[in-house]
Protein backbone atom coordinates (compact mmCIF):
# COMPACT_ATOMS: atom_id res chain seq x y z
CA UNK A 1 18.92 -13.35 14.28
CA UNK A 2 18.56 -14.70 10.58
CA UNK A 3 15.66 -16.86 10.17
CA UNK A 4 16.10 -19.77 7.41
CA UNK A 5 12.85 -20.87 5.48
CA UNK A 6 14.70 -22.91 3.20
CA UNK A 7 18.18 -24.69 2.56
CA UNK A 8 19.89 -22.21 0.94
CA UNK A 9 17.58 -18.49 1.37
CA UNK A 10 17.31 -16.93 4.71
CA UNK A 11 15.52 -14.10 6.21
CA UNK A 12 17.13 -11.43 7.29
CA UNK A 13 15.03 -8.79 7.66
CA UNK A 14 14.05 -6.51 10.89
CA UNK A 15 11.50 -5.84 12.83
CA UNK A 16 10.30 -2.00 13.74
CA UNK A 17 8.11 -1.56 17.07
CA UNK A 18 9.70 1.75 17.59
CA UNK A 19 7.60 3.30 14.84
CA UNK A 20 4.84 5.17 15.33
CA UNK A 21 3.65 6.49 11.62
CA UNK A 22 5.06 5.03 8.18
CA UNK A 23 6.08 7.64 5.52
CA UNK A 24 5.39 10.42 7.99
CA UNK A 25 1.46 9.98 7.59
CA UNK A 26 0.29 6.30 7.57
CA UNK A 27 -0.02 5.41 11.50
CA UNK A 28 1.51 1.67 12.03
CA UNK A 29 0.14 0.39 15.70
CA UNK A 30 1.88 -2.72 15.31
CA UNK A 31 5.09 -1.53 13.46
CA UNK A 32 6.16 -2.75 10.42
CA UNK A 33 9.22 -4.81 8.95
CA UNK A 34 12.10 -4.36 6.73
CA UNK A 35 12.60 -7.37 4.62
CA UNK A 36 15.72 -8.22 3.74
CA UNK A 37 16.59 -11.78 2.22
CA UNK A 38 20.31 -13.53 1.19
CA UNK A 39 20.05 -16.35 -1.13
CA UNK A 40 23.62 -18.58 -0.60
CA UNK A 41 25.00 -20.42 -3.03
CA UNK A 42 28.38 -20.73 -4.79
CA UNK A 43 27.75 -16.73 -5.08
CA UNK A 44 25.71 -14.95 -2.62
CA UNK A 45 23.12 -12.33 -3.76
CA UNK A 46 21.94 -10.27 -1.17
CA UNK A 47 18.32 -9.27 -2.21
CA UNK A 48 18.07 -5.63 -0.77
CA UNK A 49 18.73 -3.73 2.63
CA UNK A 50 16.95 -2.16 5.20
CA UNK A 51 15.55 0.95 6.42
CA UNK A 52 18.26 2.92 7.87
CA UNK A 53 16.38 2.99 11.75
CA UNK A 54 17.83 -0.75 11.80
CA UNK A 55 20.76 -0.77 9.84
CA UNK A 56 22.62 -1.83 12.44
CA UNK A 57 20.60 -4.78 13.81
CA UNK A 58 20.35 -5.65 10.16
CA UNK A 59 23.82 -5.73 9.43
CA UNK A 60 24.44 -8.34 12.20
CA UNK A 61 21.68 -10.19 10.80
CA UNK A 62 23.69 -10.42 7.51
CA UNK A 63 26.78 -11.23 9.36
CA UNK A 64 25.37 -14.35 11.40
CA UNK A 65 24.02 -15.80 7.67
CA UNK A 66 27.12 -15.33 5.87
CA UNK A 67 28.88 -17.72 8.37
CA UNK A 68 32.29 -16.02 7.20
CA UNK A 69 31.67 -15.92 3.70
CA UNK A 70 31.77 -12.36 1.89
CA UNK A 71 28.49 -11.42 -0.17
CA UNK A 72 29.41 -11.70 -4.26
CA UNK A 73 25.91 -9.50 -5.15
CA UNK A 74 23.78 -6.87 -3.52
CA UNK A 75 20.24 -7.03 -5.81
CA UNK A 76 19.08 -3.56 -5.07
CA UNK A 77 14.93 -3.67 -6.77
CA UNK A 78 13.59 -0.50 -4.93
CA UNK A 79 15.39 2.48 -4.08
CA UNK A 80 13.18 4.20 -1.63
CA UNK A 81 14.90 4.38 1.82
CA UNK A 82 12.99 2.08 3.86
CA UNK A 83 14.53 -0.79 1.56
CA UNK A 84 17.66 0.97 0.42
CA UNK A 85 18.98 3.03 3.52
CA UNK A 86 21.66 0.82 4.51
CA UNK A 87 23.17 0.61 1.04
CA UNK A 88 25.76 3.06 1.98
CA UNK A 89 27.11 1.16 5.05
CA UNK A 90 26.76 -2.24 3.50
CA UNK A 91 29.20 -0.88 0.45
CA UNK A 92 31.28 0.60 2.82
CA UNK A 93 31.98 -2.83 4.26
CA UNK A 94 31.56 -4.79 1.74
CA UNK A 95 34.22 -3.17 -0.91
CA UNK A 96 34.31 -6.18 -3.43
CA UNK A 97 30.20 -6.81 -3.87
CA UNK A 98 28.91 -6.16 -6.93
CA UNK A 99 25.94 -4.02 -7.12
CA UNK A 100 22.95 -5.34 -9.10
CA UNK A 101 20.10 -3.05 -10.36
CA UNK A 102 18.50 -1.47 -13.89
CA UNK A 103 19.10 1.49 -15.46
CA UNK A 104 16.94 4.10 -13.45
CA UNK A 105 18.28 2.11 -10.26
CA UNK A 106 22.02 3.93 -10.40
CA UNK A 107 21.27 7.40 -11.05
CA UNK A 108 18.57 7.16 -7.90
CA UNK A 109 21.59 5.43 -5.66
CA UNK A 110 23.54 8.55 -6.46
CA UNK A 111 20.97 10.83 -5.45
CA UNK A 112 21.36 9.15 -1.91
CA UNK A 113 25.16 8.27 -1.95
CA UNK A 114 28.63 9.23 -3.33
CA UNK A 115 28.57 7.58 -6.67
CA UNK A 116 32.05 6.45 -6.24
CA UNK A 117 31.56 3.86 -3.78
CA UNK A 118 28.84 1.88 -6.75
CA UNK A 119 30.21 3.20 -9.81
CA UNK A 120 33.02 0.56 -10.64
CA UNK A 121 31.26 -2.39 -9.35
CA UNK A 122 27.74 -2.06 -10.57
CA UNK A 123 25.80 -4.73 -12.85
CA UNK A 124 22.94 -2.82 -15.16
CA UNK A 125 20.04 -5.55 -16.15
CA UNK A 126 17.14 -5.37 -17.96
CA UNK A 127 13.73 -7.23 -18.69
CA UNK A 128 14.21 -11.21 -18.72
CA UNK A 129 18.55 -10.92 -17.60
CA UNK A 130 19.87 -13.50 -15.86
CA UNK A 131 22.05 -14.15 -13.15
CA UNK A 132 23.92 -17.72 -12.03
CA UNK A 133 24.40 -18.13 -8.50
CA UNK A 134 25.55 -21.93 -8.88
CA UNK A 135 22.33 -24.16 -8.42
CA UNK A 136 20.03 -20.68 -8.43
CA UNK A 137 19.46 -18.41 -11.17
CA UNK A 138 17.92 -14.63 -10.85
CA UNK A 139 15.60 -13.95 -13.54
CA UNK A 140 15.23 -9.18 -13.23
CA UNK A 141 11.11 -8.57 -14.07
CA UNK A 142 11.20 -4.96 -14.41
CA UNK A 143 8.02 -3.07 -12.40
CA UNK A 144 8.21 0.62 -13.44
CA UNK A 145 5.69 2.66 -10.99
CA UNK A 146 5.33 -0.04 -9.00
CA UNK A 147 5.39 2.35 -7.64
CA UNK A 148 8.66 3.61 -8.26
CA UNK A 149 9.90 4.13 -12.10
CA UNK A 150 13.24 1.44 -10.95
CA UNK A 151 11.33 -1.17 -9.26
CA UNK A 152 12.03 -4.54 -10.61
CA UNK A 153 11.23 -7.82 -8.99
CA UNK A 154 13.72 -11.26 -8.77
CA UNK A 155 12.60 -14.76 -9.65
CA UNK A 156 14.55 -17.60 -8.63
CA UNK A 157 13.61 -20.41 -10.57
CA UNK A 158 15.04 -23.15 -8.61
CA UNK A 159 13.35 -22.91 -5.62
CA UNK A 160 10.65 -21.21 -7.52
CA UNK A 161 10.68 -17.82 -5.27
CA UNK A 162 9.71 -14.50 -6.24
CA UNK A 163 10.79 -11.51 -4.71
CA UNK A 164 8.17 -9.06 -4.96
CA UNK A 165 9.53 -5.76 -3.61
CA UNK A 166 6.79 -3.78 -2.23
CA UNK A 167 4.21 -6.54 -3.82
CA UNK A 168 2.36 -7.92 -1.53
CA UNK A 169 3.25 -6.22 1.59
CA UNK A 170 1.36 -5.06 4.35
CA UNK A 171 2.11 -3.34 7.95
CA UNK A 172 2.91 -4.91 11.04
CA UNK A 173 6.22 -6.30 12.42
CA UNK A 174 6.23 -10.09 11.86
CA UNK A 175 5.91 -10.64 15.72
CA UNK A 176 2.61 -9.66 15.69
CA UNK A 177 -0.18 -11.99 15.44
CA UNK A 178 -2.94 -10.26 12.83
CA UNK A 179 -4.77 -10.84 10.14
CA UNK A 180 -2.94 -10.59 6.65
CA UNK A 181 -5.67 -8.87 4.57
CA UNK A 182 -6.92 -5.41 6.80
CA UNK A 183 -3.37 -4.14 7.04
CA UNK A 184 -1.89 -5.27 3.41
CA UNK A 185 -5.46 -3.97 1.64
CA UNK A 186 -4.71 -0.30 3.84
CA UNK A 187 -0.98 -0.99 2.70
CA UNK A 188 -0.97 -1.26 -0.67
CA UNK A 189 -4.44 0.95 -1.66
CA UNK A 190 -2.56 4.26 -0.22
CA UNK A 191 0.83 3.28 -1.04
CA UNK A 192 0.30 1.54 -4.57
CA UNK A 193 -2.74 2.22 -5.21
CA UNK A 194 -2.68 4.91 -7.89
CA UNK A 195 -0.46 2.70 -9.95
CA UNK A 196 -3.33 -0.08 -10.91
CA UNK A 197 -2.24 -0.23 -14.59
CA UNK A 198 1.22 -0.74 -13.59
CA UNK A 199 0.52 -3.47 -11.17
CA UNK A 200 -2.30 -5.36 -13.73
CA UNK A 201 1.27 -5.33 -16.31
CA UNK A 202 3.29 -6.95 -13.50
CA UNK A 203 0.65 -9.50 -12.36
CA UNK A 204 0.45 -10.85 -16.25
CA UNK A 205 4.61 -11.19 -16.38
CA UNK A 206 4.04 -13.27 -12.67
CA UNK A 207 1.16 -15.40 -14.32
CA UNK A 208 4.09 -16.95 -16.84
CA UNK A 209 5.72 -18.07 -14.19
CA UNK A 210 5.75 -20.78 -11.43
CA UNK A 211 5.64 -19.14 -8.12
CA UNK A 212 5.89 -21.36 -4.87
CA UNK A 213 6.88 -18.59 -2.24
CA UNK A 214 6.25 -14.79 -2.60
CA UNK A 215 9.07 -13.01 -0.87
CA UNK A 216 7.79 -9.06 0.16
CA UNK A 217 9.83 -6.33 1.42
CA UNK A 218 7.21 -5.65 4.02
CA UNK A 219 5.29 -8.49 6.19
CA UNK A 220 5.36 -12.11 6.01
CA UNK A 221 6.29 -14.56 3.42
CA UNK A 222 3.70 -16.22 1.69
CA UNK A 223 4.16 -19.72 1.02
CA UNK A 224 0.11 -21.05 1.04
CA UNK A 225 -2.84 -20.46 -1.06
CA UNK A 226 -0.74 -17.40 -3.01
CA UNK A 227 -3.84 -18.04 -5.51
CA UNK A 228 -5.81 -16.05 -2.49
CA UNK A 229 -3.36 -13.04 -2.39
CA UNK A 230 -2.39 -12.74 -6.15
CA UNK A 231 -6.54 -12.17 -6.99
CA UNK A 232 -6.87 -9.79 -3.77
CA UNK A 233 -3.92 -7.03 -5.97
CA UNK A 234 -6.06 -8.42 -9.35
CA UNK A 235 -9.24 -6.51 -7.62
CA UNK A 236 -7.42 -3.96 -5.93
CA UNK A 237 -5.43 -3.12 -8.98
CA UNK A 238 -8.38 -3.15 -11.46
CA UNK A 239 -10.00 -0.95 -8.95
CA UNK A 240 -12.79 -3.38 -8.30
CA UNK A 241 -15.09 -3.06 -5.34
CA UNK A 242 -14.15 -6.25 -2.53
CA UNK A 243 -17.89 -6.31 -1.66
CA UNK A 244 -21.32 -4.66 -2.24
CA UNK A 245 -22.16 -2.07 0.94
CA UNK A 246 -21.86 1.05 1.67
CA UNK A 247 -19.18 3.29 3.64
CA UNK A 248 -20.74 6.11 5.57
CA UNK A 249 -17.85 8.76 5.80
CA UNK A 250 -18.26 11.78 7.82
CA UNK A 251 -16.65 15.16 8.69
CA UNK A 252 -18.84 16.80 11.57
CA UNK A 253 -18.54 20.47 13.60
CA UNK A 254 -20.78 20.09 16.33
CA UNK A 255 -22.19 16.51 16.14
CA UNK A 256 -25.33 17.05 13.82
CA UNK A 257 -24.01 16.30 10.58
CA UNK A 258 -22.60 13.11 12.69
CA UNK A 259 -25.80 12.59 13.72
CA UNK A 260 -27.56 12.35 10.36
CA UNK A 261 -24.75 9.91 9.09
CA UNK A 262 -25.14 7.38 11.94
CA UNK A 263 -29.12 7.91 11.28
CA UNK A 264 -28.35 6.37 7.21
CA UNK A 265 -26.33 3.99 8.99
CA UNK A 266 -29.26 2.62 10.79
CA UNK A 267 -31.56 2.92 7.92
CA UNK A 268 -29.08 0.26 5.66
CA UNK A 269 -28.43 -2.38 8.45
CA UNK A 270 -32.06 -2.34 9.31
CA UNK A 271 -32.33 -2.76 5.28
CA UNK A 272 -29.78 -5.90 5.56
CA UNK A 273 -27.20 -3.49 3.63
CA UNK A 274 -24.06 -4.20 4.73
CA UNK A 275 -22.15 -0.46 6.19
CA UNK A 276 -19.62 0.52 7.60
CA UNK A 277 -18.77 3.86 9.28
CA UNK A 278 -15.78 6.52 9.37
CA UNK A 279 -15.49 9.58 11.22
CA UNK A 280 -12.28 11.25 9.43
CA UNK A 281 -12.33 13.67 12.16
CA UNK A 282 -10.67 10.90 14.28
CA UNK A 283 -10.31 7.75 12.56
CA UNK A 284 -7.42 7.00 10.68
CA UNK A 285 -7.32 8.14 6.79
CA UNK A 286 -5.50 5.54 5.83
CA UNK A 287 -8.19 3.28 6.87
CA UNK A 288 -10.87 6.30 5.60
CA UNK A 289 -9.29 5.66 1.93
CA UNK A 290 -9.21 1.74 1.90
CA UNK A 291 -12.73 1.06 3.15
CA UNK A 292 -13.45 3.87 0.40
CA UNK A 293 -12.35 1.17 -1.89
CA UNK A 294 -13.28 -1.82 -0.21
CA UNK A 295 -17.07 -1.11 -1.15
CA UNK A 296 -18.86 -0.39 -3.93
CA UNK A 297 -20.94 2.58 -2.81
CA UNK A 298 -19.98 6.05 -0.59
CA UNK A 299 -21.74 8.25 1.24
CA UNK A 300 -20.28 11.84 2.43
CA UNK A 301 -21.52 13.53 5.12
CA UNK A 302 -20.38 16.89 5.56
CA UNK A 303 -20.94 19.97 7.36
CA UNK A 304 -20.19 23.51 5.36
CA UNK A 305 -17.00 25.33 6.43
CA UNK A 306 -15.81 28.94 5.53
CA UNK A 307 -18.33 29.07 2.87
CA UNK A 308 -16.76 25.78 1.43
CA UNK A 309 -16.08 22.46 2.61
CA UNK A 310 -15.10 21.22 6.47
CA UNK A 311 -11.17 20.36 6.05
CA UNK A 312 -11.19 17.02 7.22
CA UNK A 313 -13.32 15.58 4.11
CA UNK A 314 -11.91 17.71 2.06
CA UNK A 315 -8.34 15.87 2.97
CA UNK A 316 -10.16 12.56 2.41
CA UNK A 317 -11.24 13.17 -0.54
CA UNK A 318 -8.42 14.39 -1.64
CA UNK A 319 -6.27 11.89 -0.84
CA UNK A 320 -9.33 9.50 -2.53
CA UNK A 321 -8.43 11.16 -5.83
CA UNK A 322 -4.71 10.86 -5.27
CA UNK A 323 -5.39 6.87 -5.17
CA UNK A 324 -7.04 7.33 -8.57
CA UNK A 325 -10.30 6.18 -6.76
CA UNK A 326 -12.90 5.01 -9.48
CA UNK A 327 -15.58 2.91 -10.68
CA UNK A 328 -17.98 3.12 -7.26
CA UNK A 329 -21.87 5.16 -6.38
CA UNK A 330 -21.38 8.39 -4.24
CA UNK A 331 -23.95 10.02 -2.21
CA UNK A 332 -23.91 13.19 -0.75
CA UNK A 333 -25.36 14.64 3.00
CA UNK A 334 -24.34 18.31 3.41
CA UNK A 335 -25.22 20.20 6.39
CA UNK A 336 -25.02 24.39 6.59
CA UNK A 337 -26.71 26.95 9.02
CA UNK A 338 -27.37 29.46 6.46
CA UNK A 339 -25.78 28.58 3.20
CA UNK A 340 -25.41 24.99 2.61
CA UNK A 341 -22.06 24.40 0.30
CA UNK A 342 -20.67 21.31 0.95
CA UNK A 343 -22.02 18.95 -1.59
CA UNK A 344 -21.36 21.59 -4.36
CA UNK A 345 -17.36 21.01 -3.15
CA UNK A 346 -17.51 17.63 -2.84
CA UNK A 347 -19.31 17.34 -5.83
CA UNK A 348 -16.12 19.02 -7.61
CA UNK A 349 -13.36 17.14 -6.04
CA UNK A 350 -14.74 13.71 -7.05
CA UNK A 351 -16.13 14.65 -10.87
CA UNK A 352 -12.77 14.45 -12.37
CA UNK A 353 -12.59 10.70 -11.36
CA UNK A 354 -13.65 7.90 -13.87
CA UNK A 355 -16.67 5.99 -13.52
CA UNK A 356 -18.15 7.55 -10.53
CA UNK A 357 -22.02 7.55 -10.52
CA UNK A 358 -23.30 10.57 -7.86
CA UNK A 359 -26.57 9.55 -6.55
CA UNK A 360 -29.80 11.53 -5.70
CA UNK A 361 -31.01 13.10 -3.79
CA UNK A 362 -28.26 15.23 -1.94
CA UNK A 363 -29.43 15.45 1.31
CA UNK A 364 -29.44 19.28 3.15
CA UNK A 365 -29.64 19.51 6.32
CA UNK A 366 -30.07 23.15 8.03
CA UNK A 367 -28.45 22.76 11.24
CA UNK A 368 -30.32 19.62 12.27
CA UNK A 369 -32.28 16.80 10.57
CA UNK A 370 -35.70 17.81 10.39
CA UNK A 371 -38.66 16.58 9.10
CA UNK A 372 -37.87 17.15 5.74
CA UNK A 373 -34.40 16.39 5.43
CA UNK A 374 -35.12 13.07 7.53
CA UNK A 375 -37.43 12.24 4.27
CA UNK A 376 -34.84 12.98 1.84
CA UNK A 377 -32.07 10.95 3.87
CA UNK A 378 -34.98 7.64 3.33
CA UNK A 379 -34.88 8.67 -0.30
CA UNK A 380 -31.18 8.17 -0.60
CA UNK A 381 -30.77 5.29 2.23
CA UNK A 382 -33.80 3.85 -0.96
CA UNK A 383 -31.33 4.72 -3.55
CA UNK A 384 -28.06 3.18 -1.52
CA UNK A 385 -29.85 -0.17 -1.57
C-alpha cells in the first residue's frame, strides 16, 4: 500500500523483515526498507526503485499511486541494487518513461541492464538542472562518493523536500518501533563513513537551501527537528568523537585477556568515566566499528595468535581503517604465553591513520593479570581518564 505524507508525494517504498544481513555482512535484526517515493503532478517523476527482493510488492505499490496515470520520469540518484534493482522491470513496463540521471548514472545502468531498453529515452543532468513537473520543480545536487561516484540528490522546492539518497538513512523496516540514532549512526559510519569529505561538500550545497522534509532511501522520513539529524552527519562526517569515554574492545582465546578488559572497565566507571564494552568475538562489528567512533578514546585488548595478532581484532581493526577512522586516543592490552605480539600488530594496523594518539603504557599480560601487569593496567585506566 502507498502511504501519502503530502498532497501530491507519496511513499512507496517496502518493507524487508525477510532479511537477515545487509550487504552480505551488516546483520539487520529488524530489517530494513527500500524507499521509494512518486511525486504527482502534471508529470510524474518517480524518485528511484527498489531492491530487487521486493520488486514485486513495490511495483503494486507504484500501481495503486498512479491511479491509472502512466509515470512521465523515473529519477534514478543511486545505482547500487538495493535502490536500483527493479529498474529493469519498471522499463520493461513502463516503455514511454523517461529516464533521469547524470553522466556516471548511464554507463552504471548498463553494467546491470541491456542498454537498449534506457538508451533512447534517457535525460543526462548535471549540478543545479532543473526539471518542471507543473507546480514542482527538481533541482539534481550532484553527491559523488556519497558514496557512490553517480549519487546525486533531488530538491523539490515547492514543497521544500529533499531527497537524500542514502543520506540520512538508517536500518530497520519502518514497522518497527526504535530509536532513530543507534541504527542510522551504525548505518551510515560503515556504509558512508570513509567518504567524510564527500559528505562535509554535500552538507554545505544542503545548507543553501530550505529543507522542510528529508526524504532517505532507507528508514523514515524526517519531517521534525532535521537541525538534530543534519549536525549528527556534520560530526560523523568530520570524524568527530559523539562523546568523551572510552570503548573497551576485546578479542580473547581462553577468557584472560577478557578478563583484564572487563577489569579496565571497572577501573573507569568506578572513575565516573563513561565505557562501554565489545567483545568482537561475538558482538556485532558493525556495532564494534561505530562505538569505535562514537567515543573519543579506545582501548584494545588482545591476546597473541600465530606469533601475530588473534583474527577477530585484527578484522576490527581492519575494517576501523577501512572507515578512515581518525582523530581519537588508543590504548593497547596484549596478552601472550611466551612471546607477547599483539600490541606490536595492532600498533601497525592503526599508525597509518591520521590523528591517532597511542597511549602508554601497553599493558602485557603473560597468560593472566598478575601483580604487575594489574599495576600497569591502573597506569593506563590513569592515562584513559
Amino acid at each position: 500500500m502507498s502511504v501519502i505524507f503530502s498532497d501530491s508525494i507519496k511513499y512507496i517504498g517496502c518493507n524487508d523483515k525477510t532479511i537477515d544481513i545487509f550487504e552480505s555482512q551488516y546483520p539487520v535484526p529488524n530489517g530494513v526498507s527500500y524507499n521509494s517515493y512518486v511525486i504527482m503532478d502534471e508529470k510524474i517523476a518517480v524518485m528511484d526503485t527498489a531492491d530487487p527482493r521486493v520488486t514485486d510488492e513495490w511495483l503494486a505499490n507504484l500501481d495503486e499511486a498512479l491511479e491509472g496515470r502512466k509515470p512521465d520520469y523515473l529519477v534514478v540518484q543511486h545505482m547500487e541494487p538495493d535502490h536500483s534493482g527493479s529498474i529493469k522491470t519498471f522499463l520493461e513496463k513502463y516503455k514511454d518513461t523517461v529516464v533521469v540521471g547524470n553522466a556516471k548514472t548511464f554507463p552504471m545502468m548498463g553494467q546491470f541492464m541491456d542498454s537498449a531498453l534506457f538508451e533512447n529515452r534517457k535525460q543526462v543532468v548535471a549540478e543545479g538542472d532543473t526539471l518542471s513537473l507543473g507546480s514542482h520543480t527538481l533541482t539534481f545536487v550532484m553527491a559523488p562518493m556519497v558514496h557512490w561516484p553517480e549519487v546525486m540528490v533531488t530538491y523539490e522546492s515547492s514543497e521544500k523536500v529533499l531527497f537524500s539518497a542514502d543520506g540520512f538513512g538508517k536500518f530497520g523496516a519502518l514497522n518497527v518501533d526504535e530509536p532513530w540514532i543507534d541504527e542510522a549512526r551504525r548505518y551510515y559510519l560503515n556504509i558512508v563513513g570513509k567518504y567524510g569529505a564527500s559528505v562535509q561538500g554535500l552538507l554545505k550545497k544542503a545548507g543553501g537551501l530550505d529543507i522542510q522534509t528529508i526524504c532517505p532511501l532507507h528508514g523514515p522520513v524526517l519531517t521534525e527537528n532535521l537541525g538534530y539529524y543534519i549536525d549528527l552527519y556534520d560530526k560523523w562526517s568530520s570524524y568527530k568523537p559523539e562523546e568523551e569515554g572510552v570503548l573497551v574492545v576485546s578479542a580473547s582465546i581462553h577468557g584472560n585477556t577478557k578478563k583484564a578488559a572487563l577489569s579496565l572497565v571497572e577501573q573507569l566507571e568506578a572513575a565516573g568515566v563513561k565505557t562501554m564494552f565489545i567483545d568482537v568475538c561475538r558482538q556485532s562489528m558493525s556495532e564494534a566499528v561505530a562505538r569505535a567512533f562514537y567515543f573519543d578514546k579506545m582501548v584494545c585488548c588482545a591476546s597473541t595468535y600465530d606469533g601475530g595478532l588473534f583474527p577477530p581484532m585484527q578484522d576490527f581493526l581492519h575494517h576501523l581503517t577501512a572507515k578512515a577512522y581518525q582523530s581519537r586516543k588508543v590504548g593497547f592490552v596484549e596478552n601472550g604465553t611466551w612471546a607477547p605480539q599483539a600490541a606490536k600488530n595492532m600498533k601497525a594496523i592503526l599508525e597509518p591513520m591520521k590523528n591517532l594518539e597511542f597511549l602508554e603504557p601497553v599493558v602485557t599480560i603473560k597468560s593472566t593479570l598478575n601483580a604487575e601487569s594489574t599495576a600497569k593496567l591502573s597506569e593506563l585506566a590513569a592515562a584513559l581518564k
